[in-house]
N, C-alpha and C. Protein backbone atom coordinates (compact mmCIF):
# COMPACT_ATOMS: atom_id res chain seq x y z
N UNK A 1 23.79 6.80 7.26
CA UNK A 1 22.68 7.73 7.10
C UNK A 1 22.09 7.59 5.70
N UNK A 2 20.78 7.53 5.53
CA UNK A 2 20.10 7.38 4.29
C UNK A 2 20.22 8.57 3.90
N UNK A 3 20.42 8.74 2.44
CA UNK A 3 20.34 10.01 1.70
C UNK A 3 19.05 9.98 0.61
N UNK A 4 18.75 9.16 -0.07
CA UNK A 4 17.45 9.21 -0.81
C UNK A 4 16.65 7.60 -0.05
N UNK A 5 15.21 8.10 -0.73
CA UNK A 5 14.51 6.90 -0.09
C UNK A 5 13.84 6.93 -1.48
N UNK A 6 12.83 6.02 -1.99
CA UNK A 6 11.81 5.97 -2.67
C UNK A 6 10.54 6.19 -2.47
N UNK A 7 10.49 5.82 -1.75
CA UNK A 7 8.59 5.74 -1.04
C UNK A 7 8.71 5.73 0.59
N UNK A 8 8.00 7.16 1.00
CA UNK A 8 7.86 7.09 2.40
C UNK A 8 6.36 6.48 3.01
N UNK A 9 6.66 6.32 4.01
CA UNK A 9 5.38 5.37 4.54
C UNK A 9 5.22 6.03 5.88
N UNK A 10 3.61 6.02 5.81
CA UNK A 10 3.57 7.03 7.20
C UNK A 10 1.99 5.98 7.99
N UNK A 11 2.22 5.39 9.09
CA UNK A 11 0.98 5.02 9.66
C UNK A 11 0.78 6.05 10.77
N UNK A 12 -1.03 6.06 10.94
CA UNK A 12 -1.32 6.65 11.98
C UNK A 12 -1.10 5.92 13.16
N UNK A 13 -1.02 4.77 13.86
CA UNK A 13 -0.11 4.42 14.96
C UNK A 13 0.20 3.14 15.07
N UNK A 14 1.25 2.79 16.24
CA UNK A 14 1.83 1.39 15.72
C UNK A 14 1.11 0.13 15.68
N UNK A 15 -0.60 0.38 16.27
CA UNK A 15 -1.32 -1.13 15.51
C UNK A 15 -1.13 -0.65 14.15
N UNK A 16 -0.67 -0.05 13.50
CA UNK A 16 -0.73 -0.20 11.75
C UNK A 16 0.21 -1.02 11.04
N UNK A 17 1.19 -1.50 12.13
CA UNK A 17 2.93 -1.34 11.71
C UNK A 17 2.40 -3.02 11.24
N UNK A 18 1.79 -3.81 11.48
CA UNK A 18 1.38 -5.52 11.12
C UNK A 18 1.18 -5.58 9.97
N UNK A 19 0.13 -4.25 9.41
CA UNK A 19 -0.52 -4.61 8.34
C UNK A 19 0.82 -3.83 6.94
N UNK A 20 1.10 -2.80 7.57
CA UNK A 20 2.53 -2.19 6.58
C UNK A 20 3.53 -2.97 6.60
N UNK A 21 3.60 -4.25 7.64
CA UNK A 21 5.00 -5.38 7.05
C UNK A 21 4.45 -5.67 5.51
N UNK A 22 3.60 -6.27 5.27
CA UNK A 22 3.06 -6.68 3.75
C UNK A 22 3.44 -5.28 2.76
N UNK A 23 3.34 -4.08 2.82
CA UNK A 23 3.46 -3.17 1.94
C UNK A 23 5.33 -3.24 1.96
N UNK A 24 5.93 -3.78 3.26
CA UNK A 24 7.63 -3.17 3.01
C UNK A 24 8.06 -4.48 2.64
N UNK A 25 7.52 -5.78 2.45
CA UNK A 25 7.65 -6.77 1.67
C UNK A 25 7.94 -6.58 0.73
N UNK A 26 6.97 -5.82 0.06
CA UNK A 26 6.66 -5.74 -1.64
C UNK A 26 7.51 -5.17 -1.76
N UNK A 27 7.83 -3.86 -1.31
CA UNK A 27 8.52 -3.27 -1.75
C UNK A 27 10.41 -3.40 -1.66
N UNK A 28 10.52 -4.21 -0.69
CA UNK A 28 12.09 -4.22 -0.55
C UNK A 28 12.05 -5.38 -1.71
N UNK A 29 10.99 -6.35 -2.16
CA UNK A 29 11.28 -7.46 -3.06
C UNK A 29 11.64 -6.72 -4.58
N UNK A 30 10.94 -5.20 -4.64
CA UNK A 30 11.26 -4.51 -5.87
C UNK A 30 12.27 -3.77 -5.81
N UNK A 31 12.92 -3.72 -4.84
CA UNK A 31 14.50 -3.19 -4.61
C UNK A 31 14.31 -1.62 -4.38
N UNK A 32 12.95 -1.42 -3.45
CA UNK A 32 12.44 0.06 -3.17
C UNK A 32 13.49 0.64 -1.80
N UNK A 33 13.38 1.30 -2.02
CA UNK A 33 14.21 2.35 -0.12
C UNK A 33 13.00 2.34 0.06
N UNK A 34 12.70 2.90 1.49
CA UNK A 34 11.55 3.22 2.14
C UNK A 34 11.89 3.79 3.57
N UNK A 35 11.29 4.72 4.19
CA UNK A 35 11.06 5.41 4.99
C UNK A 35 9.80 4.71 6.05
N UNK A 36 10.22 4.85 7.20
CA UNK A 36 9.06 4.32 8.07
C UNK A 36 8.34 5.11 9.41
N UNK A 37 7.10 5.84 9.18
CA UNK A 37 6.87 6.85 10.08
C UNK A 37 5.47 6.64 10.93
N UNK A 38 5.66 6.64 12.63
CA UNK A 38 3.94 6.85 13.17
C UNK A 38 3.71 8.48 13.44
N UNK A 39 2.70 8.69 12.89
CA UNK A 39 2.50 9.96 13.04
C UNK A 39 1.19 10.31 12.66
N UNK A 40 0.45 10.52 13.43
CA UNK A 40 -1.27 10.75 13.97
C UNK A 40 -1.53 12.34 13.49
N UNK A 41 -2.63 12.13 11.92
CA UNK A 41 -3.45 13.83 11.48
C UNK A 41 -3.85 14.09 12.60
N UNK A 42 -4.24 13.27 13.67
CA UNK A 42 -5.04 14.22 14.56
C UNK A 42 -4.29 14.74 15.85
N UNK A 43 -3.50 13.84 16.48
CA UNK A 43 -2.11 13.69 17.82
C UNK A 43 -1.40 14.48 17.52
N UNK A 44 -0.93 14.26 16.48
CA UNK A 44 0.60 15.04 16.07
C UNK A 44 1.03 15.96 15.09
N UNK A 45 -0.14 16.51 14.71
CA UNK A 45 0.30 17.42 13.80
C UNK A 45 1.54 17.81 13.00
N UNK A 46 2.24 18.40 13.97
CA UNK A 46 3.29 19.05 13.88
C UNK A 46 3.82 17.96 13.35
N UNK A 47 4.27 16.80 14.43
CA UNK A 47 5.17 15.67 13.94
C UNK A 47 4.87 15.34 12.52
N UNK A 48 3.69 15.10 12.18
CA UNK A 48 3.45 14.38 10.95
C UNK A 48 3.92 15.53 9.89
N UNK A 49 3.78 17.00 9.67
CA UNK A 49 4.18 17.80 8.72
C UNK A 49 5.61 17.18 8.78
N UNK A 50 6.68 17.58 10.20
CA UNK A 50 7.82 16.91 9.95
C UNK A 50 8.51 15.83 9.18
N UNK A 51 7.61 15.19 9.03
CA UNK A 51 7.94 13.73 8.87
C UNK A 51 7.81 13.77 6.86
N UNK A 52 6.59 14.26 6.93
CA UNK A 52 6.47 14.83 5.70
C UNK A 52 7.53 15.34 4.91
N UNK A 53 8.42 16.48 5.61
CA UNK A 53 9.41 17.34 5.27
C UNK A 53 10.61 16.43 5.00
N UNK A 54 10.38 15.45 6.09
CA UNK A 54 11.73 15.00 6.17
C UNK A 54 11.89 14.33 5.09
N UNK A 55 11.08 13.47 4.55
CA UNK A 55 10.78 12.45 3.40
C UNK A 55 11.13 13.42 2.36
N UNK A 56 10.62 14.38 1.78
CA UNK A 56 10.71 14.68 0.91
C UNK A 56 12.43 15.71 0.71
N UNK A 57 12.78 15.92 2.05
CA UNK A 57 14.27 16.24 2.19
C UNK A 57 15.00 14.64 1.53
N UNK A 58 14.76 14.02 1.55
CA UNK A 58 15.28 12.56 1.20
C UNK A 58 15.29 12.16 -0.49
N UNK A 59 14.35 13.06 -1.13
CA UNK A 59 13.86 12.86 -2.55
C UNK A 59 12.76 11.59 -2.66
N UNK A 60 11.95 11.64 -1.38
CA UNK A 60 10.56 10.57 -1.46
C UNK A 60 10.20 11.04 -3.01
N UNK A 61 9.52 9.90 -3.53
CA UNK A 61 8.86 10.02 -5.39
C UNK A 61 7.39 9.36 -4.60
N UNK A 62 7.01 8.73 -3.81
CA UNK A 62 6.01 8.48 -3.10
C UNK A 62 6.03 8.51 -1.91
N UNK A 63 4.52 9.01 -1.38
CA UNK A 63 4.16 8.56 -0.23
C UNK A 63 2.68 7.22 -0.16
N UNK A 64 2.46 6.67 0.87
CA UNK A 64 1.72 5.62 1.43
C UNK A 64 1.52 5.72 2.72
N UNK A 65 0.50 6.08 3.37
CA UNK A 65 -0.28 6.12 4.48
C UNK A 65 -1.57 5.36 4.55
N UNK A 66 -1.43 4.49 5.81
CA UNK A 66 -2.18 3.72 6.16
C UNK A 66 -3.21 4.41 7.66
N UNK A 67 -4.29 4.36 7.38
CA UNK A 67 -5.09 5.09 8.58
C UNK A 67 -6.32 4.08 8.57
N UNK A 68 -6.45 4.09 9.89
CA UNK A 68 -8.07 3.48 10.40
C UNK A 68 -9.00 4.98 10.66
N UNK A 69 -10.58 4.22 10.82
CA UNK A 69 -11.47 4.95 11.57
C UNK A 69 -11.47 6.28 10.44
N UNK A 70 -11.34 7.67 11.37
CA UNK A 70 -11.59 8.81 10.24
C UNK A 70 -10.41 9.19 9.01
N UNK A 71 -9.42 8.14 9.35
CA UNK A 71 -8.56 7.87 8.28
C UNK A 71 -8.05 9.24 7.60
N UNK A 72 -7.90 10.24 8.72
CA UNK A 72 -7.65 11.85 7.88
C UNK A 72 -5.84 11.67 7.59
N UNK A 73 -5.37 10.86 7.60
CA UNK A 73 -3.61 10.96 7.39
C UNK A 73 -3.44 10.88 6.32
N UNK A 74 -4.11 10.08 5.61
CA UNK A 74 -3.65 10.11 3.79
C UNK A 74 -3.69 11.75 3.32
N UNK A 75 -5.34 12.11 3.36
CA UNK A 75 -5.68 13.43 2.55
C UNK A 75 -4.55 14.83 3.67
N UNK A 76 -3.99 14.60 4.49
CA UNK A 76 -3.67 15.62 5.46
C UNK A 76 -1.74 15.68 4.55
N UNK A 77 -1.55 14.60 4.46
CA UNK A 77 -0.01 14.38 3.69
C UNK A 77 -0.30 15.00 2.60
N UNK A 78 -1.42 14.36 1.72
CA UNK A 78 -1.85 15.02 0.50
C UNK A 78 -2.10 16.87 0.45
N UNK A 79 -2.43 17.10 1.25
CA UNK A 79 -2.40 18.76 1.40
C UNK A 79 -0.91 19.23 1.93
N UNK A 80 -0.17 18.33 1.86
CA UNK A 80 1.03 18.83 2.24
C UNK A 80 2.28 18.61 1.28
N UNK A 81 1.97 18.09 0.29
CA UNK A 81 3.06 17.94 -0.81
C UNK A 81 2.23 17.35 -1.94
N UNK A 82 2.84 17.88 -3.05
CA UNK A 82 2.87 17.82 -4.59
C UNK A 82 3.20 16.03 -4.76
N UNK A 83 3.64 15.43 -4.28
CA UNK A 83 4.09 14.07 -4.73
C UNK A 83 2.78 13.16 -4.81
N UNK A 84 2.60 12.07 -5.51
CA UNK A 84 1.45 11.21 -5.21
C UNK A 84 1.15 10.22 -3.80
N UNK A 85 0.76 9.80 -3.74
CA UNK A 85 -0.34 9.31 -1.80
C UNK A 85 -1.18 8.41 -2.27
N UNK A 86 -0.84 7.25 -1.96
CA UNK A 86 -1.75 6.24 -1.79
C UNK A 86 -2.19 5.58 -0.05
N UNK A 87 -3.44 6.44 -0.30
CA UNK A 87 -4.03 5.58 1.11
C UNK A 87 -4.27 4.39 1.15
N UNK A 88 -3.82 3.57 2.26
CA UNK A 88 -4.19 2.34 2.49
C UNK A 88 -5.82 2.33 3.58
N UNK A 89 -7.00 2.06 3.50
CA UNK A 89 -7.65 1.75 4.62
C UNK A 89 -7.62 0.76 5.62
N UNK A 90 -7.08 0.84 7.00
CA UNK A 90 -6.30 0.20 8.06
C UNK A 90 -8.32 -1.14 8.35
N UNK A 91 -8.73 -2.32 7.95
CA UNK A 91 -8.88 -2.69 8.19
C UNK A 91 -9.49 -2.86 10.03
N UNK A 92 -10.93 -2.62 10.00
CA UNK A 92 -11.19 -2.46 11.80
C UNK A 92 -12.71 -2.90 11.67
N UNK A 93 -13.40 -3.11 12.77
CA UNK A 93 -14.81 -3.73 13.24
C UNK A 93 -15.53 -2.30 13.32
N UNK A 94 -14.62 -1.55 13.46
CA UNK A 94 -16.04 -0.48 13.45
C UNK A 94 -16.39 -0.07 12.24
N UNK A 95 -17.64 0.03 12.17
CA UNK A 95 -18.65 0.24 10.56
C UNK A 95 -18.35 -0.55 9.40
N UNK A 96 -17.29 -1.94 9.98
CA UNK A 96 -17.04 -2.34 8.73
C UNK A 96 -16.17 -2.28 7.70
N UNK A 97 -15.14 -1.34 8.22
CA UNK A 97 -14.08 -0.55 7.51
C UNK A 97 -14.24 0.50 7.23
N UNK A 98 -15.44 0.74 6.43
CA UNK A 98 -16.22 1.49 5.52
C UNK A 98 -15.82 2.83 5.85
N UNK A 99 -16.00 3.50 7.21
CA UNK A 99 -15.63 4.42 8.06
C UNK A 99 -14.03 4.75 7.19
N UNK A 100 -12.94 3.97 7.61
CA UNK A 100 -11.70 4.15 6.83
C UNK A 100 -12.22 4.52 5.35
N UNK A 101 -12.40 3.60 4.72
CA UNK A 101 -12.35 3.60 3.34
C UNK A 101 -13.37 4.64 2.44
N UNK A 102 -14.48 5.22 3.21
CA UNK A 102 -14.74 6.32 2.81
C UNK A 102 -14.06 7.66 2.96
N UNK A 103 -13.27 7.96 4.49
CA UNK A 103 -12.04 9.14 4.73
C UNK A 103 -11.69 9.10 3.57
N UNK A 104 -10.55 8.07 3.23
CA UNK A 104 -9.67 8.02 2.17
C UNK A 104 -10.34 8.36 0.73
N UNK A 105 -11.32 7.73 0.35
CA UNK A 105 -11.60 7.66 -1.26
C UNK A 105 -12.61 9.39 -1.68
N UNK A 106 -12.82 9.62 -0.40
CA UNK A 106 -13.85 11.15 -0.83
C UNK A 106 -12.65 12.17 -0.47
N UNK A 107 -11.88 12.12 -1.17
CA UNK A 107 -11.17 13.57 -1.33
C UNK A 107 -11.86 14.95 -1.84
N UNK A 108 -11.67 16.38 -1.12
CA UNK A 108 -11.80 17.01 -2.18
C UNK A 108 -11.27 17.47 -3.62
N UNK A 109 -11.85 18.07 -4.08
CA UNK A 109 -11.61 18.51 -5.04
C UNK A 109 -9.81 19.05 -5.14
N UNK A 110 -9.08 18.67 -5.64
CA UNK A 110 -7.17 19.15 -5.93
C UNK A 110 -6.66 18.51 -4.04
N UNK A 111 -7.29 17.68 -3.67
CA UNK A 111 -6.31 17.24 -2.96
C UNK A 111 -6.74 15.31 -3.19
N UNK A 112 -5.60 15.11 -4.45
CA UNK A 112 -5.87 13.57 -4.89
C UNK A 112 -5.40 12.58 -3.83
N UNK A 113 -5.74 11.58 -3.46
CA UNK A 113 -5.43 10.34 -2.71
C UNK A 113 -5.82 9.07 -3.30
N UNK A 114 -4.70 8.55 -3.94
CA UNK A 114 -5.03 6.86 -4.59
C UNK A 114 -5.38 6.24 -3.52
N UNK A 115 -6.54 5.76 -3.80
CA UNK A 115 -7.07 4.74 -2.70
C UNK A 115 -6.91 3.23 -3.14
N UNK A 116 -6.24 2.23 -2.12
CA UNK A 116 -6.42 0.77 -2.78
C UNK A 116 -7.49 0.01 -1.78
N UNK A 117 -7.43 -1.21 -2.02
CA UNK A 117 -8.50 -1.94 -0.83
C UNK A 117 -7.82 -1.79 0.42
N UNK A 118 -9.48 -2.38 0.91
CA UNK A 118 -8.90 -2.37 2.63
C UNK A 118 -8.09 -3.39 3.32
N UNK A 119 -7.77 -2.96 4.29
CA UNK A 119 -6.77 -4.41 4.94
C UNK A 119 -5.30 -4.83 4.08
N UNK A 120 -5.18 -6.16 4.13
CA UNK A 120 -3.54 -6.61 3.54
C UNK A 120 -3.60 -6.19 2.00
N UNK A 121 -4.75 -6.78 1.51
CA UNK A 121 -4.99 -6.79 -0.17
C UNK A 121 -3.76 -4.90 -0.43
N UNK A 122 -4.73 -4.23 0.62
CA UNK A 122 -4.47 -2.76 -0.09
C UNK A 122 -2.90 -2.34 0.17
N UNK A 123 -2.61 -3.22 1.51
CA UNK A 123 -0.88 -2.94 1.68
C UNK A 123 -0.32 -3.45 0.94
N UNK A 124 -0.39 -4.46 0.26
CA UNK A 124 0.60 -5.12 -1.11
C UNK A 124 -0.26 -3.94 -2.17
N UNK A 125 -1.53 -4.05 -2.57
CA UNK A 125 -1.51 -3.03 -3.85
C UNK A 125 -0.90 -1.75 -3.69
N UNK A 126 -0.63 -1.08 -2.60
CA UNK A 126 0.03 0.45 -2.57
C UNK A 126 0.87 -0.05 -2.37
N UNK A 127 1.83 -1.09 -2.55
CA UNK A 127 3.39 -1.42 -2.71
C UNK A 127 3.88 -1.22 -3.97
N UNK A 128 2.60 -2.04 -5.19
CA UNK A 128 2.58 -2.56 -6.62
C UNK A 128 2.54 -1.31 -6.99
N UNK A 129 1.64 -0.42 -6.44
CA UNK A 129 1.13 0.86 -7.00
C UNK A 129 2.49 1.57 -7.05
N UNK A 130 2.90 2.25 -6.15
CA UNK A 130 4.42 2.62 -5.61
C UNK A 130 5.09 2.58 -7.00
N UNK A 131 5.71 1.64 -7.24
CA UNK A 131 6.71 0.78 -7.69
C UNK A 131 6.13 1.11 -9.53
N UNK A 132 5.07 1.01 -9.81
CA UNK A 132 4.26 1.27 -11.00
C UNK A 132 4.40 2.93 -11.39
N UNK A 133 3.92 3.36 -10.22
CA UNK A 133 4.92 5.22 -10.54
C UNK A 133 5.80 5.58 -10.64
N UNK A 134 6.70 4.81 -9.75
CA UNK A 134 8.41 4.87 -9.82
C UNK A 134 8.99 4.33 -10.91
N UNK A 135 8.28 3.41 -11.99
CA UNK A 135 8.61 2.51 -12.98
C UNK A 135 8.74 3.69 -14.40
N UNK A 136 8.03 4.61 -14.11
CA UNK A 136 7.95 5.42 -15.01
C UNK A 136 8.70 5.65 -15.44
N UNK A 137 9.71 6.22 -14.82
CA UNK A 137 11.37 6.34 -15.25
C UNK A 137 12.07 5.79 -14.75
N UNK A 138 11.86 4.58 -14.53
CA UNK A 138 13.08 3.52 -13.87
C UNK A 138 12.61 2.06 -14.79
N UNK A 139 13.55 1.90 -16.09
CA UNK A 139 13.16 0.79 -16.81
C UNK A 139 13.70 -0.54 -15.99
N UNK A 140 14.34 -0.66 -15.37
CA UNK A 140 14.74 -1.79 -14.61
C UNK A 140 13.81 -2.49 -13.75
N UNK A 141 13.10 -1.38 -12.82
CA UNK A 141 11.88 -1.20 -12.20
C UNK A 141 11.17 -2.04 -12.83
N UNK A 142 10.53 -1.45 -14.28
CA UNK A 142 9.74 -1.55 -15.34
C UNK A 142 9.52 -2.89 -15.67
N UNK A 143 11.10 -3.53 -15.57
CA UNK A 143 10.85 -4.69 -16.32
C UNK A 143 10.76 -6.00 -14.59
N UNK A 144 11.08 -5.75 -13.64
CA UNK A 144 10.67 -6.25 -12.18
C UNK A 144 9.14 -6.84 -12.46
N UNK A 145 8.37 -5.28 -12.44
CA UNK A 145 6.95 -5.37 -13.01
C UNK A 145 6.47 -6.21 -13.64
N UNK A 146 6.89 -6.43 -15.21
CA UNK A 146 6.73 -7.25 -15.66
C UNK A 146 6.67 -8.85 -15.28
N UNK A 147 7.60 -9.16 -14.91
CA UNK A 147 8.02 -10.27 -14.55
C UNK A 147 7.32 -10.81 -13.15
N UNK A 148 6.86 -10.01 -12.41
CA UNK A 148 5.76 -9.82 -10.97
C UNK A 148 4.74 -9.83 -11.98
N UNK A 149 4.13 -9.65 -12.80
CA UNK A 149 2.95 -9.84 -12.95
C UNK A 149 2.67 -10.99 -14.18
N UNK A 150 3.92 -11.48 -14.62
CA UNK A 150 3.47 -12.98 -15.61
C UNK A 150 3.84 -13.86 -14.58
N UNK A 151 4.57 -13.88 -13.40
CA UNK A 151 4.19 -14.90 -12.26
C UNK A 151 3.18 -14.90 -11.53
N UNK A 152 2.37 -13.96 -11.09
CA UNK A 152 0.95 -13.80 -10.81
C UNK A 152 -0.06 -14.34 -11.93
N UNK A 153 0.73 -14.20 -13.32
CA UNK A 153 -0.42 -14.73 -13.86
C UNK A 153 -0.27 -16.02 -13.75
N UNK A 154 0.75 -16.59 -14.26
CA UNK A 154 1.29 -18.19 -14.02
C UNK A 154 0.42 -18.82 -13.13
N UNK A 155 0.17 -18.36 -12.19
CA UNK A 155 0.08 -18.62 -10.62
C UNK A 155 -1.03 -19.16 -11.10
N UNK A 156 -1.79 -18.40 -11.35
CA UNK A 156 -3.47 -18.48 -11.52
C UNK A 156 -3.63 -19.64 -12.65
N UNK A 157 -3.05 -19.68 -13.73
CA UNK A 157 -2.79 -20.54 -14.86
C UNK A 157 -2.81 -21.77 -14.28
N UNK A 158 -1.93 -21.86 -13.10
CA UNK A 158 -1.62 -23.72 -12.53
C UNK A 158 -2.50 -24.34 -11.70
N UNK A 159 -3.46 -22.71 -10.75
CA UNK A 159 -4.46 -23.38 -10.39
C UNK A 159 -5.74 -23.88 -10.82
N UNK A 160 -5.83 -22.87 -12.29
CA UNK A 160 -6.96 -23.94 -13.25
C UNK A 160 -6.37 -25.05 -13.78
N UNK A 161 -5.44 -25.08 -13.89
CA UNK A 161 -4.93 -26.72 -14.49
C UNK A 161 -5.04 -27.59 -13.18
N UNK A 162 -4.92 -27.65 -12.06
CA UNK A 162 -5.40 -28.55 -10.94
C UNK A 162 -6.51 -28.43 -10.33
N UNK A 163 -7.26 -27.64 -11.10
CA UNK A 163 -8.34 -27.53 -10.85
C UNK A 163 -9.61 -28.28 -12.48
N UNK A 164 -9.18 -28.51 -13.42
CA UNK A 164 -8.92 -29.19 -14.54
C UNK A 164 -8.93 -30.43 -14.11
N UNK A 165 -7.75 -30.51 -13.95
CA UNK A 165 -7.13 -32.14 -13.51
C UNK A 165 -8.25 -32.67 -12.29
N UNK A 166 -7.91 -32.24 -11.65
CA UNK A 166 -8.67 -32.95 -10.26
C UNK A 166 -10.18 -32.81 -9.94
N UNK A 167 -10.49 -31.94 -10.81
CA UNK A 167 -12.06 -31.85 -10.57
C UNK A 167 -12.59 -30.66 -9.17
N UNK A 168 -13.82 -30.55 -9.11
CA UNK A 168 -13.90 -29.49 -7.83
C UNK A 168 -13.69 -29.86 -6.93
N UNK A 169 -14.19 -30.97 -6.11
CA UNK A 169 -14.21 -31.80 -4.92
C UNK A 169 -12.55 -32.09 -4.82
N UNK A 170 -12.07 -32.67 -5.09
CA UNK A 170 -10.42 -32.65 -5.12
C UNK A 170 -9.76 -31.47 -4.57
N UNK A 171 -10.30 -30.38 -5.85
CA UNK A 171 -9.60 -29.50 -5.32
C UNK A 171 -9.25 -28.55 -4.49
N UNK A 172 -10.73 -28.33 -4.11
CA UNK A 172 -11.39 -27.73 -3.32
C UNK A 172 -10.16 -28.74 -1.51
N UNK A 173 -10.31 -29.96 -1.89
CA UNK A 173 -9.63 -30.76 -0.58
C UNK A 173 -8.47 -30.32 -0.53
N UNK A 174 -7.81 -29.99 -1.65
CA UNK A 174 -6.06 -29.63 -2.16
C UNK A 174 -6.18 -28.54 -0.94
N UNK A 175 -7.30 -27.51 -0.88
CA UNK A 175 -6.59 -26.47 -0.24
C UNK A 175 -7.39 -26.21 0.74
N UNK A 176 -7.78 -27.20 1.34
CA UNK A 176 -8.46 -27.33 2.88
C UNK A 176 -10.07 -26.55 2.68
N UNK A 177 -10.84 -27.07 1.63
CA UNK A 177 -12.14 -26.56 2.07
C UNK A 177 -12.82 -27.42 1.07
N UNK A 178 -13.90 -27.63 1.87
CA UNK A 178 -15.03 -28.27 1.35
C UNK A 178 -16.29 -27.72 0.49
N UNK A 179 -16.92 -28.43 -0.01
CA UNK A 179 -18.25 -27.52 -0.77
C UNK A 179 -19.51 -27.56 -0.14
């Protein structure tokens, strides 16, 4: 039986569960607990307060909810506990996303919701994000961070150097696209 978690995670239903593998990536790579919940602002009310409760019976330090369409699950958690909430916007054809990603980012006034991008980008950044709050008082954490983000930079470093080296046309071939 789990007794503490770090970061609970709540999607509004299980098409969400594809795009939250990328957020429980990140986070088991930062040595996070995590909690895993479907539970619909609009279906389940009840369930989702539960779920809420339960997390924070656990000592959740975050939550992360991923919602499509009117995307009310982030701000609905957020009216339900003091802890911080990063919405993810669930990536969809209708309006473009936009639909999601406006729910999420127009909070009112005292009910905050970190919003990251839409789709995968935003399930790894509300992983990073997570882990960046929790770092606060967890120097071990702290220094993970670190080290995740001078290999990200690295990263980028080696592809201007083969991109340097080889010229555009080359490189551009290196990684399957043309100009």
């Amino acid at each position: 039986m789990i007794n503490t978690i770090d970061v609970a995670i709540i999607v509004g239903s299980g098409s969400d569960i594809p795009l939250i593998g990328e957020t429980v990536k990140v986070l088991e790579n930062f040595g996070l607990s995590y909690s895993l919940n479907i539970a619909s602002a609009h279906r389940t009310a009840q369930h989702l307060k539960q779920s809420i409760q339960s997390a924070e019976s656990l000592n959740a330090k975050v939550f992360i909810a991923a919602a499509g369409m009117s995307a009310a699950l982030p701000g609905v958690i957020a009216s339900e506990t003091v802890l911080p909430v990063i919405g993810i916007p669930v990536d969809s054809k209708n309006l473009s996303s936009l639909d999601s990603l406006f729910s999420i980012v127009q909070m009112p006034k005292g009910v905050p919701v970190a919003t990251v991008a839409v789709g995968k980008a935003g399930a790894v950044n509300a992983a990073i994000l997570a882990a960046q709050i929790i770092a606060v008082t967890n120097d071990d954490l702290k220094e993970k961070l670190k080290i995740f983000k001078n290999k990200t930079a690295d990263e980028v470093v080696k592809e201007d150097l083969k991109l340097q080296k080889y010229g555009l046309e080359k490189y551009l071939a290196s990684i399957g696209k043309k100009l």
